[in-house]
PDB file of N, CA and C in Angstrom:
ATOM      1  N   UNK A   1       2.225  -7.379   2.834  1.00  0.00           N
ATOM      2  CA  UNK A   1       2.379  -5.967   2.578  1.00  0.00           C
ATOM      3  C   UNK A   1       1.041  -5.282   2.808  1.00  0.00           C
ATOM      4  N   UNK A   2       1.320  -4.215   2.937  1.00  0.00           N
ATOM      5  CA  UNK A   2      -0.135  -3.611   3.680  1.00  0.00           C
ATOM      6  C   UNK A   2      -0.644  -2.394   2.236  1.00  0.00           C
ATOM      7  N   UNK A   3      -0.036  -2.334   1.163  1.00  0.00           N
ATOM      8  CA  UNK A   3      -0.165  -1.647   0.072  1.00  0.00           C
ATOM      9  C   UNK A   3      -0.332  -2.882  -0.831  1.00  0.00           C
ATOM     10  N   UNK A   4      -1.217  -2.056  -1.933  1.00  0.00           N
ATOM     11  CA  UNK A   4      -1.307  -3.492  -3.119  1.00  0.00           C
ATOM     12  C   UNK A   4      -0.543  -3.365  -3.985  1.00  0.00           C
ATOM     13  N   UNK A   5       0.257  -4.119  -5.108  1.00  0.00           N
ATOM     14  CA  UNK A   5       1.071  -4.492  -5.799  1.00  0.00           C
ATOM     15  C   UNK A   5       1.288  -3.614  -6.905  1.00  0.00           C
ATOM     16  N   UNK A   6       0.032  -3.155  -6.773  1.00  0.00           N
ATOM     17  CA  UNK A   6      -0.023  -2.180  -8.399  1.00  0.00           C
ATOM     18  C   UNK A   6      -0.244  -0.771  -7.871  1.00  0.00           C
ATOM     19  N   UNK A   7       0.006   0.511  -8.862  1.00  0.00           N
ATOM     20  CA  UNK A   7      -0.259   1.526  -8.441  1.00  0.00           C
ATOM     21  C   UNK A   7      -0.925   2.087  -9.556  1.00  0.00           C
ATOM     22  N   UNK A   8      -2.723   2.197  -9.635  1.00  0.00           N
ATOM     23  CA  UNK A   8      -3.338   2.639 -10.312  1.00  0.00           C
ATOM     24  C   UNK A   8      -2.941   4.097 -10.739  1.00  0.00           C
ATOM     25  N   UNK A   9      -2.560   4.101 -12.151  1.00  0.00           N
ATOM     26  CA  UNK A   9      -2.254   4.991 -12.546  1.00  0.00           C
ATOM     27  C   UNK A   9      -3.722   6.232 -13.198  1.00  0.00           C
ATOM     28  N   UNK A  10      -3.589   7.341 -12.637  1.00  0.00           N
ATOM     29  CA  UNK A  10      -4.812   8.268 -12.241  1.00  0.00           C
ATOM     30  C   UNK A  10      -4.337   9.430 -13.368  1.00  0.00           C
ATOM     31  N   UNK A  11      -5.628  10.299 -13.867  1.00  0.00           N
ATOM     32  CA  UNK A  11      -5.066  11.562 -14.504  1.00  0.00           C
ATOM     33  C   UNK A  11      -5.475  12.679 -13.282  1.00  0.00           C
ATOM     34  N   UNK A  12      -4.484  13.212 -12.915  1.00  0.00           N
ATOM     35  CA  UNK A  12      -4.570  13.919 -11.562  1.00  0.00           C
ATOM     36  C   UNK A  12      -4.509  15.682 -12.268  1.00  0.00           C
ATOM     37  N   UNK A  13      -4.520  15.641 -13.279  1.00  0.00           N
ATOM     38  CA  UNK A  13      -4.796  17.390 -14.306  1.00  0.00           C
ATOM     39  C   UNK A  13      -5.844  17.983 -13.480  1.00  0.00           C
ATOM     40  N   UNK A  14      -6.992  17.450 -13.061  1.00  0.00           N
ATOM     41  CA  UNK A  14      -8.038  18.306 -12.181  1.00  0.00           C
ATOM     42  C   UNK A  14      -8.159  17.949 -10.956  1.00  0.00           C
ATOM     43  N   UNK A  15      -7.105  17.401 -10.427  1.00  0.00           N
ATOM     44  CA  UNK A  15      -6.984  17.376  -8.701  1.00  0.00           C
ATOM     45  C   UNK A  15      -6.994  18.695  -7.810  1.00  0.00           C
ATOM     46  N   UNK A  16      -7.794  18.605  -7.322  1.00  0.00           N
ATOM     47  CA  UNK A  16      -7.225  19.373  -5.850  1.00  0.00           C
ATOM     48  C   UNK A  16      -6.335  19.812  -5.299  1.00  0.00           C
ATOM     49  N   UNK A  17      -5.603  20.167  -4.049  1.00  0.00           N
ATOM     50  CA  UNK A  17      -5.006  20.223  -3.430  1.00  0.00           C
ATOM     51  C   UNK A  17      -5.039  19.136  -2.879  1.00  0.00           C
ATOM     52  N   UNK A  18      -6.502  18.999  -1.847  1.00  0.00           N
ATOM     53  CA  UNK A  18      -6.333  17.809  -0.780  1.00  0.00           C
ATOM     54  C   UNK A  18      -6.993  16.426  -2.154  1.00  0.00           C
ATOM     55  N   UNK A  19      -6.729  16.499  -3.102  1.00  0.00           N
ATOM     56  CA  UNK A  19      -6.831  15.429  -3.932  1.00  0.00           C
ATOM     57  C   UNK A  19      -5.330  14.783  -3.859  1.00  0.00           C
ATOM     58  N   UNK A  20      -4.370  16.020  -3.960  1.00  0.00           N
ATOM     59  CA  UNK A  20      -3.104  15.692  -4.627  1.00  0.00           C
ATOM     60  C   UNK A  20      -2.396  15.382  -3.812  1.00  0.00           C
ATOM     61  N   UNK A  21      -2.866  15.695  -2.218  1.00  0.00           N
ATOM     62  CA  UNK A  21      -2.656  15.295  -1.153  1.00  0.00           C
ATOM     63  C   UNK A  21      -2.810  13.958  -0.876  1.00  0.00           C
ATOM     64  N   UNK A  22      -3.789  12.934  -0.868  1.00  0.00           N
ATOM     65  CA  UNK A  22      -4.124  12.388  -0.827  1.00  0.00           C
ATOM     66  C   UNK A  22      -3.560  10.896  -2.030  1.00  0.00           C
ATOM     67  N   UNK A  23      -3.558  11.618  -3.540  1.00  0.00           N
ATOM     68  CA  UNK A  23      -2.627  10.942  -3.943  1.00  0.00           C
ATOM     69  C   UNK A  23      -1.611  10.515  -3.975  1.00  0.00           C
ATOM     70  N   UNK A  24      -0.581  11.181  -3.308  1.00  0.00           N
ATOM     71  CA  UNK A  24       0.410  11.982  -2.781  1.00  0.00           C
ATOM     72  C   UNK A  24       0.958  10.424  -1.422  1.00  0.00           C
ATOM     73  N   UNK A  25      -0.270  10.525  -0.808  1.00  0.00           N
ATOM     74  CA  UNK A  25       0.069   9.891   0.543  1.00  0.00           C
ATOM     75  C   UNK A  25      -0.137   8.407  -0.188  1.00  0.00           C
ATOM     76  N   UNK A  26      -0.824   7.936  -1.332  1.00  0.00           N
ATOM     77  CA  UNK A  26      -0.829   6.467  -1.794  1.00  0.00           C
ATOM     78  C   UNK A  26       0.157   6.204  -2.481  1.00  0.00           C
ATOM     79  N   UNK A  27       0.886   7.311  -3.353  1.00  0.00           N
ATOM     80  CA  UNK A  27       2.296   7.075  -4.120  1.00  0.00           C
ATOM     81  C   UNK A  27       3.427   6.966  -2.883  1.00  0.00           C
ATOM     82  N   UNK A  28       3.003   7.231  -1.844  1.00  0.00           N
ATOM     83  CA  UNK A  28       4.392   7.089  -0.902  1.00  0.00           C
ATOM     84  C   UNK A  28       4.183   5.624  -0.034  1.00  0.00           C
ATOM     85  N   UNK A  29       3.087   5.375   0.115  1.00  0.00           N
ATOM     86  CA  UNK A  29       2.850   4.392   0.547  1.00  0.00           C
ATOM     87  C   UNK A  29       3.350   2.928  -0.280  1.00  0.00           C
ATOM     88  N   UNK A  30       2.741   3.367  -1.522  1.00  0.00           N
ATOM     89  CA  UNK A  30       2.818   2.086  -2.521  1.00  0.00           C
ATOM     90  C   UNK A  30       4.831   1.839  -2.367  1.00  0.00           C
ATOM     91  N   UNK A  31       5.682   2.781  -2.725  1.00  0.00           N
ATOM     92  CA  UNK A  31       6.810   3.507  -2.669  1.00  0.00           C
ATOM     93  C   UNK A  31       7.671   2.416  -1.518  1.00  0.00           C
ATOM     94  N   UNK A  32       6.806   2.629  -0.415  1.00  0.00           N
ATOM     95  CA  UNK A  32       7.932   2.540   0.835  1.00  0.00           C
ATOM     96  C   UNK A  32       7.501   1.151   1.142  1.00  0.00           C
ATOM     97  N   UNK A  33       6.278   0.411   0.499  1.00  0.00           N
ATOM     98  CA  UNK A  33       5.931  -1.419   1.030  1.00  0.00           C
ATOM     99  C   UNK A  33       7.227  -1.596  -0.301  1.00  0.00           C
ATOM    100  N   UNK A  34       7.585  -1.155  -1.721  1.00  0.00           N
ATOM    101  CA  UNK A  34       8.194  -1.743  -2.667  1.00  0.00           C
ATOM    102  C   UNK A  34       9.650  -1.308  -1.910  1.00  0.00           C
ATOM    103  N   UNK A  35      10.076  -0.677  -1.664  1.00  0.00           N
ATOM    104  CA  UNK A  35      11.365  -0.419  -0.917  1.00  0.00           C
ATOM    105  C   UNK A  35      11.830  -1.520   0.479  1.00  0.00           C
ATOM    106  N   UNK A  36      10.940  -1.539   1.089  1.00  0.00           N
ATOM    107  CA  UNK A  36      10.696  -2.722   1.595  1.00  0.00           C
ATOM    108  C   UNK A  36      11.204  -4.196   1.778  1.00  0.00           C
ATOM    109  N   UNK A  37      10.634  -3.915  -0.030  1.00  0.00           N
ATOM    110  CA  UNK A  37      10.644  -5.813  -0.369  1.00  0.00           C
ATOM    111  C   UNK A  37      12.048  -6.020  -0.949  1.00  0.00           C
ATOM    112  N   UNK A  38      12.500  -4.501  -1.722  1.00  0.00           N
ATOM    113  CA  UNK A  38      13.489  -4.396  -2.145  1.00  0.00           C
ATOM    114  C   UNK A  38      14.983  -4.769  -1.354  1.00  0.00           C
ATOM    115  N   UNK A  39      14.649  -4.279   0.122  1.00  0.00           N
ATOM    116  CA  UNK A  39      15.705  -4.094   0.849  1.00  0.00           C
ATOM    117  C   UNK A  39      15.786  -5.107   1.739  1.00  0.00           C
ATOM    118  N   UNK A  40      14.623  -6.087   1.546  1.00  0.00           N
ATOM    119  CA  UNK A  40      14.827  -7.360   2.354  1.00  0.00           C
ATOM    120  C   UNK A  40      15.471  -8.573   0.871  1.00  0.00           C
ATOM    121  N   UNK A  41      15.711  -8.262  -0.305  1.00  0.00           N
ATOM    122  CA  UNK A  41      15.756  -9.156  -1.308  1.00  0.00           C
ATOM    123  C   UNK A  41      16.849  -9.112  -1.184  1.00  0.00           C
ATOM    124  N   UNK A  42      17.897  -7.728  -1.103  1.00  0.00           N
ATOM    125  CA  UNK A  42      19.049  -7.075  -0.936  1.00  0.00           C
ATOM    126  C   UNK A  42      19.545  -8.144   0.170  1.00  0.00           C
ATOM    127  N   UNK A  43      19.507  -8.171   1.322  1.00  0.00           N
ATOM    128  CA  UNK A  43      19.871  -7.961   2.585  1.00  0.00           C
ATOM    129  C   UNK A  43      19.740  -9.527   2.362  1.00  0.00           C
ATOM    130  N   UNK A  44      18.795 -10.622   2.007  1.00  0.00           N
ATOM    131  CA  UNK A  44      18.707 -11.747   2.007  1.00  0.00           C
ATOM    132  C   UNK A  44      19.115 -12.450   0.725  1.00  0.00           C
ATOM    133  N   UNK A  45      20.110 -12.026   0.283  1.00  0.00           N
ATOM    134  CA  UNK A  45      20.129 -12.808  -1.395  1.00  0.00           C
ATOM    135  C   UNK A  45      20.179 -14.187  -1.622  1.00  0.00           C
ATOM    136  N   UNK A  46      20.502 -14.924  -0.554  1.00  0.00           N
ATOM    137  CA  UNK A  46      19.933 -16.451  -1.071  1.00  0.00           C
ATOM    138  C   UNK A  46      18.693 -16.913  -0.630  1.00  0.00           C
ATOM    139  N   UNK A  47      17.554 -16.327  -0.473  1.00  0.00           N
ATOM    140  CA  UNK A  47      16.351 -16.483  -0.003  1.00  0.00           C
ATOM    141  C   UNK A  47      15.154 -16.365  -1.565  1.00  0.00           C
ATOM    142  N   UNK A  48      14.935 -16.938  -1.585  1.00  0.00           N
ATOM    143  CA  UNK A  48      14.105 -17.130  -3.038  1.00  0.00           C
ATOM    144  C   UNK A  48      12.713 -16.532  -2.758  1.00  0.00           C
ATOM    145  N   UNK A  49      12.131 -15.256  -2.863  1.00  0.00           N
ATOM    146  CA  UNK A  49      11.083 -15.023  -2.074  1.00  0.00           C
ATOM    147  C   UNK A  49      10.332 -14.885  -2.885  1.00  0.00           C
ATOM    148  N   UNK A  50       9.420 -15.899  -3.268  1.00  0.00           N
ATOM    149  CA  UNK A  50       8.821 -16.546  -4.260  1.00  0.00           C
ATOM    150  C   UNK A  50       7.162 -15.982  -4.417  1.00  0.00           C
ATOM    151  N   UNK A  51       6.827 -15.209  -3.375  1.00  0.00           N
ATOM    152  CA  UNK A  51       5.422 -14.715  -3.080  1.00  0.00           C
ATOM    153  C   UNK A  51       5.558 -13.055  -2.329  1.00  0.00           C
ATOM    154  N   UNK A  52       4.259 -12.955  -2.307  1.00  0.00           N
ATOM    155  CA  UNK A  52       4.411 -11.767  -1.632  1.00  0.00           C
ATOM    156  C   UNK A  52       2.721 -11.335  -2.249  1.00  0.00           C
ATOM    157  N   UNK A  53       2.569 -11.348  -0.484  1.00  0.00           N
ATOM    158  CA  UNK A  53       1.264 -11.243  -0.101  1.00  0.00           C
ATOM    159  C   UNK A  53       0.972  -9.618  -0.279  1.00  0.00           C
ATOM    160  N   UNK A  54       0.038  -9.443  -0.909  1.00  0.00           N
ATOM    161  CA  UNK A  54      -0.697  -8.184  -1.166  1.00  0.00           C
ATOM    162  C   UNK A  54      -2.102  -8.217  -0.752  1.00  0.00           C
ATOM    163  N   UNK A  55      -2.501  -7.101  -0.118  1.00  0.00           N
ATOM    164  CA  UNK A  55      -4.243  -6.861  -0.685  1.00  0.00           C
ATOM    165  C   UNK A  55      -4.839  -6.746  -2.325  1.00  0.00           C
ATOM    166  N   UNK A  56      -6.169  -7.228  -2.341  1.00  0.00           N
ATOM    167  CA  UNK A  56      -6.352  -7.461  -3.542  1.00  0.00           C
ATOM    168  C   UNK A  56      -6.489  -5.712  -4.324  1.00  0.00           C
ATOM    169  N   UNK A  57      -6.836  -4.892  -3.486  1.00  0.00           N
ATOM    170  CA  UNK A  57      -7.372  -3.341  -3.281  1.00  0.00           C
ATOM    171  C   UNK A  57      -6.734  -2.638  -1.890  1.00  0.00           C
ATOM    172  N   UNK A  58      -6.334  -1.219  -2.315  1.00  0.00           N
ATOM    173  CA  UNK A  58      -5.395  -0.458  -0.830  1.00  0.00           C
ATOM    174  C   UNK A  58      -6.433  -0.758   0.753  1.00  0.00           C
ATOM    175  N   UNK A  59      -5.988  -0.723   1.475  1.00  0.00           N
ATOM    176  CA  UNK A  59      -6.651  -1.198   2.833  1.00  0.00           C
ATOM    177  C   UNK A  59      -7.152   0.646   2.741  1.00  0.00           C
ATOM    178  N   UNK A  60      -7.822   0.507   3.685  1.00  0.00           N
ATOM    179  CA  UNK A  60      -8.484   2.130   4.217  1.00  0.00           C
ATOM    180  C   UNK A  60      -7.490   2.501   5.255  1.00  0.00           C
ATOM    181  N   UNK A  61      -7.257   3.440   4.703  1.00  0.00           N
ATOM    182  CA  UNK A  61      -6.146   4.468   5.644  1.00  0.00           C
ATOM    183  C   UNK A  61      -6.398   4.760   6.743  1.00  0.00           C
ATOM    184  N   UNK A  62      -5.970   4.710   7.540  1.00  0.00           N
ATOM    185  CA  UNK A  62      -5.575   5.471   9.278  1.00  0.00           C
ATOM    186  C   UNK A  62      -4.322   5.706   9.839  1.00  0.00           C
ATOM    187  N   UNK A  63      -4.364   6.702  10.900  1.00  0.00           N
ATOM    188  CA  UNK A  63      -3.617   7.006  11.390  1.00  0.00           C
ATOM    189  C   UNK A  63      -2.527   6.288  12.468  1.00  0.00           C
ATOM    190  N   UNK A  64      -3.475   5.298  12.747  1.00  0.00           N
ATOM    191  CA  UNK A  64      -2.746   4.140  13.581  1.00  0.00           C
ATOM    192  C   UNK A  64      -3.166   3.063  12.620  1.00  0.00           C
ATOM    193  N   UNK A  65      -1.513   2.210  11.980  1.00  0.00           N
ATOM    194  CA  UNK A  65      -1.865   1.157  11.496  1.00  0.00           C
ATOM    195  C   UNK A  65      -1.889  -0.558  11.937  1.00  0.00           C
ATOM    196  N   UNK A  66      -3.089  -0.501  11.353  1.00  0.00           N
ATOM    197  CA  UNK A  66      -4.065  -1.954  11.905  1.00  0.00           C
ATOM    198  C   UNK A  66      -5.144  -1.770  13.115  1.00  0.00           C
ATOM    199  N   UNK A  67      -5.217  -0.227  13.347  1.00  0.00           N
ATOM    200  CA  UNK A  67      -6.099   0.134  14.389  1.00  0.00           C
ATOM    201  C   UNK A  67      -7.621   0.209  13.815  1.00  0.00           C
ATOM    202  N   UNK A  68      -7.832  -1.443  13.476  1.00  0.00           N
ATOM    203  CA  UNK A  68      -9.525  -1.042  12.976  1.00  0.00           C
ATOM    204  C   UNK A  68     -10.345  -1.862  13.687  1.00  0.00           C
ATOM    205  N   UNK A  69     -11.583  -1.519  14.022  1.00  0.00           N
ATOM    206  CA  UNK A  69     -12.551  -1.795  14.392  1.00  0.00           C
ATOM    207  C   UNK A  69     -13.098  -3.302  13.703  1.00  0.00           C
ATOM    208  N   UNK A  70     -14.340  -4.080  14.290  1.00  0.00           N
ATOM    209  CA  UNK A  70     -14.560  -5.433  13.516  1.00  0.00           C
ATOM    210  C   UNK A  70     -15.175  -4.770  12.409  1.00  0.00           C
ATOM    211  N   UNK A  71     -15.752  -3.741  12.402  1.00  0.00           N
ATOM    212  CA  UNK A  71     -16.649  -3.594  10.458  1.00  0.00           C
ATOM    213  C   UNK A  71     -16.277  -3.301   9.580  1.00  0.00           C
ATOM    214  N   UNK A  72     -14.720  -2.651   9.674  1.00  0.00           N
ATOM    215  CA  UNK A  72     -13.616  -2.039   9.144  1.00  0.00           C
ATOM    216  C   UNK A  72     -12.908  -3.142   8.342  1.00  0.00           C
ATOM    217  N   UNK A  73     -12.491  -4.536   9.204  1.00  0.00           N
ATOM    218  CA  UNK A  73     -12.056  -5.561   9.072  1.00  0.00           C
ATOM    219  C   UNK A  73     -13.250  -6.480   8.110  1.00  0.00           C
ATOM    220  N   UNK A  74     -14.171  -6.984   8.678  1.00  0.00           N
ATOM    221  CA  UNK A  74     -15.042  -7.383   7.780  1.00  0.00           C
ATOM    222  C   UNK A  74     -15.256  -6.914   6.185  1.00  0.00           C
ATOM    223  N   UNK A  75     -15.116  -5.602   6.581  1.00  0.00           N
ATOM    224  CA  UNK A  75     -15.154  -4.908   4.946  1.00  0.00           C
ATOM    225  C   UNK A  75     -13.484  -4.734   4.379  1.00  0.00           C
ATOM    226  N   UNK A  76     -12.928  -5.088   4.776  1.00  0.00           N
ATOM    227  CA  UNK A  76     -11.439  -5.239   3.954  1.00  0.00           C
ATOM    228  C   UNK A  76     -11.647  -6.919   3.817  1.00  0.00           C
ATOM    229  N   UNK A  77     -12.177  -7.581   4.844  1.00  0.00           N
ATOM    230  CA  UNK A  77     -11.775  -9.385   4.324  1.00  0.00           C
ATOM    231  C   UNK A  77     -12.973  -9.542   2.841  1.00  0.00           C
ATOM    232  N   UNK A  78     -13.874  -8.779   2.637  1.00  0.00           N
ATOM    233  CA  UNK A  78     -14.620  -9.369   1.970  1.00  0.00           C
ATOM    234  C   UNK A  78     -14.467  -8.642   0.656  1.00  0.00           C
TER     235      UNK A  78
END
């Protein structure tokens, strides 16, 4: 999954706009990897899917995904 498992829960009372924006785009994200897992558990019910690979922390956002550079990568493996 390209979202992490948990969804840090934030007090967003003095957000922004492009804060709430931004939060906004990680609650949909987190949202649509759990829908996901949901709809492959659905769709596969005798499949025991016993794991499920997460990042330990959200990857850095872009517009094309997995379009990163090696320092980008280095700093998500480490």
């Amino acid at each position: 999954m390209t979202s992490g498992s948990d969804l840090e829960k934030v007090d967003a009372s003095g957000y922004t706009s492009l804060e709430m924006l931004y939060r906004f785009i990680e609650v949909h994200f987190y949202y649509s990897a759990m829908d996901g897992l949901l709809r492959a558990k659905f769709a596969y019910p005798n499949v025991n899917f016993r794991y499920v690979v997460t990042p330990s922390k959200s990857l850095q956002w872009n517009l094309t995904p997995f379009a990163y550079d090696k320092t980008t990568v280095d700093a998500i493996y480490d």
